[in-house]
Protein backbone atom coordinates (compact mmCIF):
# COMPACT_ATOMS: atom_id res chain seq x y z
CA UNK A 1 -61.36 -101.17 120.97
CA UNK A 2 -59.68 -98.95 122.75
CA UNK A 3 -61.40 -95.65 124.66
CA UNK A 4 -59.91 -92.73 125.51
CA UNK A 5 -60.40 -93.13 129.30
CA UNK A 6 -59.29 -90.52 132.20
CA UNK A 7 -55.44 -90.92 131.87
CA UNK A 8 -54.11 -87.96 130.89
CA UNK A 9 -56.90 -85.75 133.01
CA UNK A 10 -56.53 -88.29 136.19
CA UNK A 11 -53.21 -88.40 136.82
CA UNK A 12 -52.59 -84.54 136.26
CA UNK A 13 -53.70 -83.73 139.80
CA UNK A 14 -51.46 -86.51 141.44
CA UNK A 15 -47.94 -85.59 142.56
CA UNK A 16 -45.61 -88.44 144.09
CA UNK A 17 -44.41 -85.69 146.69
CA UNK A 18 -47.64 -86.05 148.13
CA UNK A 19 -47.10 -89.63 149.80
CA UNK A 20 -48.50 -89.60 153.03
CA UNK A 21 -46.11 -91.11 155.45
CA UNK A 22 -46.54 -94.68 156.64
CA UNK A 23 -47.23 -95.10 160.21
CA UNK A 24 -44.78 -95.08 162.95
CA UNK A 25 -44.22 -99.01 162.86
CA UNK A 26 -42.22 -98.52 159.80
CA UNK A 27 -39.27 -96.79 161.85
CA UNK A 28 -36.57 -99.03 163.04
CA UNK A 29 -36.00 -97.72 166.66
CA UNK A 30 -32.20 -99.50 167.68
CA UNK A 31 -30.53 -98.19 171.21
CA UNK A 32 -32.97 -95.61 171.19
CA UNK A 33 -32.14 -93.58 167.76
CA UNK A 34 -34.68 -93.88 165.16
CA UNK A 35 -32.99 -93.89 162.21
CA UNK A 36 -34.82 -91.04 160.19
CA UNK A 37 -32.09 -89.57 157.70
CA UNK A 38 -32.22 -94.04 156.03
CA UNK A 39 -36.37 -94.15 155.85
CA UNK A 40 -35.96 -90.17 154.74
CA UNK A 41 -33.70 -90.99 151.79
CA UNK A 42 -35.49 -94.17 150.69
CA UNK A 43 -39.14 -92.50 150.52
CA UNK A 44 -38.32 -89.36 149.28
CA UNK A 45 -35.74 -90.31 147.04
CA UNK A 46 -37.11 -88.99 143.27
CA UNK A 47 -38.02 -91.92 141.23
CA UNK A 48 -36.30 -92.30 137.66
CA UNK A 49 -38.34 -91.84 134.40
CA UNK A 50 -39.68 -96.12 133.77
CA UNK A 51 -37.81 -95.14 130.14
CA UNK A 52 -34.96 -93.41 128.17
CA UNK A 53 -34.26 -91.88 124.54
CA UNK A 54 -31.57 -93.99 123.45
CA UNK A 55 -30.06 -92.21 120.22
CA UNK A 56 -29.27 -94.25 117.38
CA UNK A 57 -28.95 -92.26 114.53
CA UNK A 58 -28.51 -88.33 113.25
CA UNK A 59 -28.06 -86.52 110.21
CA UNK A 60 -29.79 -84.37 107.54
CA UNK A 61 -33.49 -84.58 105.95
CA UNK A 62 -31.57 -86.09 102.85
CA UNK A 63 -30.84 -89.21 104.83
CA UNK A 64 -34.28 -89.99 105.77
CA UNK A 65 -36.13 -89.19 102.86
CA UNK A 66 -39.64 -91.04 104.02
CA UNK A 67 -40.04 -88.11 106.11
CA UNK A 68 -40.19 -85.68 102.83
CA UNK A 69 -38.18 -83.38 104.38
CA UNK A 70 -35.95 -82.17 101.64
CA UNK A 71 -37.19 -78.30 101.46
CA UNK A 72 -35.73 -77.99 104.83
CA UNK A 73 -31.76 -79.21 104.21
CA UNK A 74 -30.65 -76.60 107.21
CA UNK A 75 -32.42 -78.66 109.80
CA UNK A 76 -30.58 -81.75 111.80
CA UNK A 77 -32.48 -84.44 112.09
CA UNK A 78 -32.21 -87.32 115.13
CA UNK A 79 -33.48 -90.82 115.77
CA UNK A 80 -34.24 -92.57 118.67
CA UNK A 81 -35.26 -95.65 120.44
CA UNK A 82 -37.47 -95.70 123.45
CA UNK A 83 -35.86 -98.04 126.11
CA UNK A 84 -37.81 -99.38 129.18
CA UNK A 85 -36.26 -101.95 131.48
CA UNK A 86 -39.18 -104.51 131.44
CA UNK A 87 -39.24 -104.39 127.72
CA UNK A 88 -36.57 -106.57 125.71
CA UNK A 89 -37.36 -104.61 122.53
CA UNK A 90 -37.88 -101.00 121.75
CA UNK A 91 -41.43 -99.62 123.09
CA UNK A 92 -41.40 -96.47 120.72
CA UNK A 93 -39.09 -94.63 118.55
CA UNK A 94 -39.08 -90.69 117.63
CA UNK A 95 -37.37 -88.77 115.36
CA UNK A 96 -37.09 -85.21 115.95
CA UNK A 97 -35.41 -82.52 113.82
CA UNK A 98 -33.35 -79.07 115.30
CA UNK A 99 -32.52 -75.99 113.62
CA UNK A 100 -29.11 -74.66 115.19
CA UNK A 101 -29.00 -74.95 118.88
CA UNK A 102 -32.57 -74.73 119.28
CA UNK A 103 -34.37 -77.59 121.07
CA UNK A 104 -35.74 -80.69 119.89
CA UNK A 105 -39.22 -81.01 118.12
CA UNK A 106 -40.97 -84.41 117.51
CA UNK A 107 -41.13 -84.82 113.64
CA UNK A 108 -42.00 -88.57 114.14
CA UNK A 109 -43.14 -91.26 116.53
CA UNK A 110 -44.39 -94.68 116.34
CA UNK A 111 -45.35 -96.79 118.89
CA UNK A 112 -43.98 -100.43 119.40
CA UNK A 113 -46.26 -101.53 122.15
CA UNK A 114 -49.59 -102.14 122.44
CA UNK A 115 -50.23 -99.30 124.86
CA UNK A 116 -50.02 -96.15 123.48
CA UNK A 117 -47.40 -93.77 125.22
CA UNK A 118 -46.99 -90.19 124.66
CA UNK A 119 -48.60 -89.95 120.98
CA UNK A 120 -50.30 -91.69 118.20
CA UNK A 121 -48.64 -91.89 114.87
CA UNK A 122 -49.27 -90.07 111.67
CA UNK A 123 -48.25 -90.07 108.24
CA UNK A 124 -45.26 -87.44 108.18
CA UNK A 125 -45.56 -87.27 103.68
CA UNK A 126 -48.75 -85.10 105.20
CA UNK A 127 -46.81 -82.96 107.81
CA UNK A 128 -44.48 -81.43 105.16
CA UNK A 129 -47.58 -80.77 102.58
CA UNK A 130 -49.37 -79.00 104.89
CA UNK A 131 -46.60 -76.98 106.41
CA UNK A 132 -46.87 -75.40 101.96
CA UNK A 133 -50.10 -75.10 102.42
CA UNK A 134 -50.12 -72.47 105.36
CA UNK A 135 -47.18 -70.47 103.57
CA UNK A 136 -49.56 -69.95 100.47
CA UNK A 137 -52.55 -69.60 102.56
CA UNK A 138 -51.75 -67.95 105.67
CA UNK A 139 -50.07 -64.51 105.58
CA UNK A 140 -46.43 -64.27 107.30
CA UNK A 141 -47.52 -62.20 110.35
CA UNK A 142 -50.76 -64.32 111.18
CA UNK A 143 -51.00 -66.50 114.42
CA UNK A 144 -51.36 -70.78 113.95
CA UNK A 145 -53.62 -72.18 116.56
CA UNK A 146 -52.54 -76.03 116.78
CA UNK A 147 -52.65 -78.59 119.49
CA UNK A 148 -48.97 -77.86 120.68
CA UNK A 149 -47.30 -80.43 118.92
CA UNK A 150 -48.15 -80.04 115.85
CA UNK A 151 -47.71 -75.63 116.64
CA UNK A 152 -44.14 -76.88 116.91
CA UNK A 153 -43.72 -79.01 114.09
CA UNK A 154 -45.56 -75.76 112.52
CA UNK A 155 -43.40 -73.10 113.74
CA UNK A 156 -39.97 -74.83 112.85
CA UNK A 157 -41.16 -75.58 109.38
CA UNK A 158 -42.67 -72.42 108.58
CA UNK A 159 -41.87 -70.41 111.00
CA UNK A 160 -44.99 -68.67 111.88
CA UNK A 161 -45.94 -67.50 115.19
CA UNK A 162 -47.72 -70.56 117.20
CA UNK A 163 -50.18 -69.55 120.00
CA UNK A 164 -47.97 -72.65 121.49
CA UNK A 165 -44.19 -72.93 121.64
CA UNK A 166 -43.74 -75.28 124.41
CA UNK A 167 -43.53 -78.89 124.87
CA UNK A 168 -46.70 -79.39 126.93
CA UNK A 169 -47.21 -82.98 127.33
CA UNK A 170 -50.96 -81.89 127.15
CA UNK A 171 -52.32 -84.99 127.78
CA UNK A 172 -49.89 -87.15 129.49
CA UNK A 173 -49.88 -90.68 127.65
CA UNK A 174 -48.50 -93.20 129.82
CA UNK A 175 -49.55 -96.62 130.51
CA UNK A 176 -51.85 -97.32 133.50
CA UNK A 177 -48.49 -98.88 135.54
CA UNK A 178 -46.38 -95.84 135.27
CA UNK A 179 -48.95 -93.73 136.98
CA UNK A 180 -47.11 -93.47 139.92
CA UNK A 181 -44.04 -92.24 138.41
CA UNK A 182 -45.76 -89.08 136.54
CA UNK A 183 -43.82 -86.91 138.27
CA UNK A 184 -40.44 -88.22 136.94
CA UNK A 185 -41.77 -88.65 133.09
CA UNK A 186 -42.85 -85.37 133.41
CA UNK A 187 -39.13 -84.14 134.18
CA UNK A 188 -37.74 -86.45 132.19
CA UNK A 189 -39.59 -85.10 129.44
CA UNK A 190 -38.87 -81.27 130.00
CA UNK A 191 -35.20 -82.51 130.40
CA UNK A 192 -34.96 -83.90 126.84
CA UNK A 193 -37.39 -81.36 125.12
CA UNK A 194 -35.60 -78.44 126.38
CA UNK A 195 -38.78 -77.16 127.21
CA UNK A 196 -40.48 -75.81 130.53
CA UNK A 197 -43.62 -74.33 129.88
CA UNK A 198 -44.94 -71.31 132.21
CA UNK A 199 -48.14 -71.27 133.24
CA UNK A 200 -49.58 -68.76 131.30
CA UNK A 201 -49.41 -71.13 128.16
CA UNK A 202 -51.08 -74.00 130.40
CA UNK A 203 -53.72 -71.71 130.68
CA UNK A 204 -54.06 -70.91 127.59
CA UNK A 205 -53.87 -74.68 126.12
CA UNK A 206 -56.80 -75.61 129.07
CA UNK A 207 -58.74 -72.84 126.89
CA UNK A 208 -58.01 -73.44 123.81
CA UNK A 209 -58.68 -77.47 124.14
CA UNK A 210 -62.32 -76.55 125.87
CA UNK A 211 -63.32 -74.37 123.17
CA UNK A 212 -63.27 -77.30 120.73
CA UNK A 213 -65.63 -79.21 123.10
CA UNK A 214 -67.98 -76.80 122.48
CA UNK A 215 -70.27 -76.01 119.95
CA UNK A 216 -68.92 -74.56 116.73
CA UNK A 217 -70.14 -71.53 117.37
CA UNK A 218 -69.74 -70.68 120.76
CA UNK A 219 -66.33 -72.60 120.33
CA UNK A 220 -65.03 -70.16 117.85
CA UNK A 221 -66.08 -67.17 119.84
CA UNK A 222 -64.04 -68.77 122.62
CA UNK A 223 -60.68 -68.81 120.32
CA UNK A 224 -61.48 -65.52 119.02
CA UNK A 225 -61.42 -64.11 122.67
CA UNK A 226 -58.35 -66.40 123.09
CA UNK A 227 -56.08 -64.74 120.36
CA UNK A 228 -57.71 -61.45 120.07
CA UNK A 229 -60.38 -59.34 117.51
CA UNK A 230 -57.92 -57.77 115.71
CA UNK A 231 -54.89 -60.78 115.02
CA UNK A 232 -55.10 -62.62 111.84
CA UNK A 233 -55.76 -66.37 112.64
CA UNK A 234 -56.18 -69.85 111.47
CA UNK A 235 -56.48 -73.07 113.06
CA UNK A 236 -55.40 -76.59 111.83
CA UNK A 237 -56.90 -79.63 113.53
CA UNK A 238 -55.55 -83.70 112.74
CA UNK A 239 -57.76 -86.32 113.50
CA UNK A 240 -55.41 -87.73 116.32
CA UNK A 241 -56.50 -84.79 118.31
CA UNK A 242 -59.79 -86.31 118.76
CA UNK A 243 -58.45 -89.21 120.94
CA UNK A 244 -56.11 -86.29 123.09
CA UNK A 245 -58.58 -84.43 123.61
CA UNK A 246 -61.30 -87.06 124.96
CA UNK A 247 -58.36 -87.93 127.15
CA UNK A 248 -58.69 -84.85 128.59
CA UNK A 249 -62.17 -83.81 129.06
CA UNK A 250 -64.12 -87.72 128.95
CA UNK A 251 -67.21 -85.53 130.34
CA UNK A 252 -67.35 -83.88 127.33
CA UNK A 253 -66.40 -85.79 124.33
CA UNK A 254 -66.34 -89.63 124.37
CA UNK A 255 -63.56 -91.06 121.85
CA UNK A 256 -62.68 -94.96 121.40
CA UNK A 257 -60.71 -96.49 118.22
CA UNK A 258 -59.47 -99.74 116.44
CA UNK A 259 -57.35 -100.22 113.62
CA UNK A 260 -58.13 -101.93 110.91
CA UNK A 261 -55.48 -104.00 108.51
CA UNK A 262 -56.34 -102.45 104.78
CA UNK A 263 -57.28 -105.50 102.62
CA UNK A 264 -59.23 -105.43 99.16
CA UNK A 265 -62.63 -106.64 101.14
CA UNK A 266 -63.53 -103.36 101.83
CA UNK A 267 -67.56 -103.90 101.69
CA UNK A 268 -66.84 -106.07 104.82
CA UNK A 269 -64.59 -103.73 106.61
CA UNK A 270 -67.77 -101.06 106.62
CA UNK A 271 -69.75 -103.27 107.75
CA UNK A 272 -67.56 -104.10 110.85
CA UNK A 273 -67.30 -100.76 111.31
CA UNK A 274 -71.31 -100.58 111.39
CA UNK A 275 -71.69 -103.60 113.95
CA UNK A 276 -69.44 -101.89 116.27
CA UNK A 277 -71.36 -98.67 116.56
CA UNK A 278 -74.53 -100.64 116.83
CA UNK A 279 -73.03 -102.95 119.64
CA UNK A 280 -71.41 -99.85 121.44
CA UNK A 281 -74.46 -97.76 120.72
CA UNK A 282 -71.78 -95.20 119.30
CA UNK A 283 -73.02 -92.37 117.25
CA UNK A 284 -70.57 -91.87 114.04
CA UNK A 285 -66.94 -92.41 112.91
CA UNK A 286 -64.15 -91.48 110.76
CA UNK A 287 -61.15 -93.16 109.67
CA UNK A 288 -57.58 -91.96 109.63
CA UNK A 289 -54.75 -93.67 107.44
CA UNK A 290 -51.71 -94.62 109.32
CA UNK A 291 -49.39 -96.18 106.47
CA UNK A 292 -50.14 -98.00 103.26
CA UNK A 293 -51.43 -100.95 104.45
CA UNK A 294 -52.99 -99.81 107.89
CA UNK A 295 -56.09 -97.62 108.83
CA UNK A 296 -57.57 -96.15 112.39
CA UNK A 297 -61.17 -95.81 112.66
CA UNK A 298 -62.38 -93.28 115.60
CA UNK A 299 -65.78 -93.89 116.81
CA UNK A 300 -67.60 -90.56 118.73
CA UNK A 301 -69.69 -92.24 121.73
CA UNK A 302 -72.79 -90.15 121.52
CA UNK A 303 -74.72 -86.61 119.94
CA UNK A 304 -73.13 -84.36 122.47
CA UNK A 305 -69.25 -85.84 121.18
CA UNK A 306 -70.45 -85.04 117.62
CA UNK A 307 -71.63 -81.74 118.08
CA UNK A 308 -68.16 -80.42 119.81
CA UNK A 309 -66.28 -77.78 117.29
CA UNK A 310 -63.43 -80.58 116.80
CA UNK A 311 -66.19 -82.95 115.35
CA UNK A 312 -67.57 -80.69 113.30
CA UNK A 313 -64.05 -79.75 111.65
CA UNK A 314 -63.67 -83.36 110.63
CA UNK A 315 -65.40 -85.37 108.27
CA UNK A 316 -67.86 -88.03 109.98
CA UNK A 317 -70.15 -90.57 108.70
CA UNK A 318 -74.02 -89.48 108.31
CA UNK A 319 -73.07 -85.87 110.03
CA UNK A 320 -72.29 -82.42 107.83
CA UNK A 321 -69.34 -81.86 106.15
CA UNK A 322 -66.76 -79.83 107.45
CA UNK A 323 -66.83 -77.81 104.29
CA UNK A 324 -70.30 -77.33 105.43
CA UNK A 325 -69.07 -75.82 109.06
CA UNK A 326 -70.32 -71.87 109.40
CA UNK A 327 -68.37 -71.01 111.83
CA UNK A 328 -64.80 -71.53 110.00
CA UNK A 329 -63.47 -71.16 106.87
CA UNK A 330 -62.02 -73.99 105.37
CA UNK A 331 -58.89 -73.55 103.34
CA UNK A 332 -57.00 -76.85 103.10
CA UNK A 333 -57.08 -80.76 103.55
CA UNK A 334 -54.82 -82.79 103.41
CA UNK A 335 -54.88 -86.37 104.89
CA UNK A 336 -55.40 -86.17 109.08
CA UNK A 337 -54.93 -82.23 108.92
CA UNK A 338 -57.65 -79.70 107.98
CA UNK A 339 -56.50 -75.97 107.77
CA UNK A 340 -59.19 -73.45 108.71
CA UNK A 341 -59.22 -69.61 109.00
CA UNK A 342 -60.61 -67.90 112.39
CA UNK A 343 -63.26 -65.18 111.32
């Protein structure tokens, strides 16, 4: 079981250039000179990012045809393997697809640890479905409200305006050990991505990921008042934003899951499912389907979790149905991602 504990909202206050400097008995005093400029460059020297993109492939959507990328032939596509020095094997490995000069956006990425870094994976036969279903639902010169990855993916495949163009890194996914070497992931990151976000657009993430801890209702008023009265809107939510987003504000909405291997007993997979939100007095769940033979169950700690707008937009056992939801207007589903218009 794994929670979605304080990492990404912890470790967004600390800065490495903070270090407070060691006492005096540190200093090597010789003849008199303390040699300043040698302790100087080994304490403030930046640190390197614990891992590297490693390319090992590129080419067109035709050449990796699981990611169903074919209606998009203009667009380059690039894979790469995650390299960290105290691994012997891969940790991770993205795939990212560009369209001319412009920078990078993640298409794909699957983990090859057991702790998550960065993102969880999804099925990307999904991504490409849905990005048809906002060009038949959603009118050319409406606005996409996303979590800001997928208002990437969004705007490169259909190329609708995104509330979010950025690369955010909105929560920061790292394991526990790399804590102390935020600060050069971070820059890492923004090096590769191509992508420095202002602060305006940090502001208006912050507000758009606490309006769906709210209620529905007063959580929709809160992205109305985000975007505008008078803009066109929608907003698409996947079920991996649960897990971000309790990463992010734990106070607020309390997220854990497992995955489960898919076998034909699935009588007694329910019923696992049931012991664990009896023994971890958990309130509901909902499952997510990573490949063929692979499932994610999210479990939603207590009442106050399952009431937030982001709950309410996904489907959860014993609670409404988001078709049911009053405050949005449901439009499409397709696997993780449900496509909703702002009233």
């Amino acid at each position: 079981m794994i929670p979605a504990e304080t990492t990404g909202r912890d470790t967004e206050v600390k800065r490495p250039g903070n270090k407070i400097l060691p006492s005096l008995g540190i200093l090597l005093v010789t003849g008199g000179l303390i040699f300043l400029g040698w302790f100087a460059y080994l304490w403030f020297e930046p640190s390197e990012s614990p891992y590297q993109y490693q390319q090992i492939s590129t080419g067109n959507p035709q050449d990796y045809p699981e990611l169903e990328l074919g209606a998009w032939p203009e667009l380059t596509i690039s894979r790469y393997d995650v390299i960290a020095s105290e691994a012997e094997k891969p940790i991770a490995q993205a795939t990212v697809a560009q369209r001319d000069e412009a920078p990078p956006v993640l298409i794909k990425w699957q983990n090859s640890s057991r702790e998550v870094l960065h993102a969880l994976d999804w099925k990307t036969s999904e991504l490409s479905a849905l990005a048809a279903a906002i060009n038949q639902y959603a009118e050319k010169d409406a606005l996409i409200l996303a979590w800001w990855d997928l208002s990437r993916q969004i705007n490169l495949l259909t190329g609708h305006d995104t509330l979010f163009t950025s690369h955010l890194n909105e929560p920061l996914i790292i394991p526990q050990h790399w804590q102390a070497q935020m600060e050069a992931i971070d820059a890492y990151e923004q090096t590769f991505w191509q992508s420095k976000p202002e602060r305006q657009e940090l502001e208006q993430f912050e507000r758009f990921s606490l309006a769906l801890t709210e209620e529905p209702a007063a959580g929709v008023a809160q992205l109305r008042e985000l975007i505008g009265e008078e803009r066109t809107a929608y907003i698409i939510v996947h079920v991996t934003d649960l897990y971000k987003l309790g990463l992010m504000y734990p106070e607020r909405i309390g997220v854990a899951y497992q995955n489960f291997p898919l076998t034909g007993n699935i009588h007694g997979m329910i019923n696992h499912m049931k012991v664990q939100l009896k023994e971890h007095d958990f309130d509901t769940y909902t499952l997510q389907s990573i490949t063929d033979t692979e499932i994610r169950v999210y479990f939603l700690s207590d009442e106050r979790s399952s009431n937030t707008l982001l709950a309410g937009m996904l489907p959860f056992t014993d609670k409404d149905a988001p078709m049911e939801l009053e405050a949005l207007q449901l439009l499409y589903q397709k696997g993780g991602y449900w496509l909703y218009k702002i009233p």
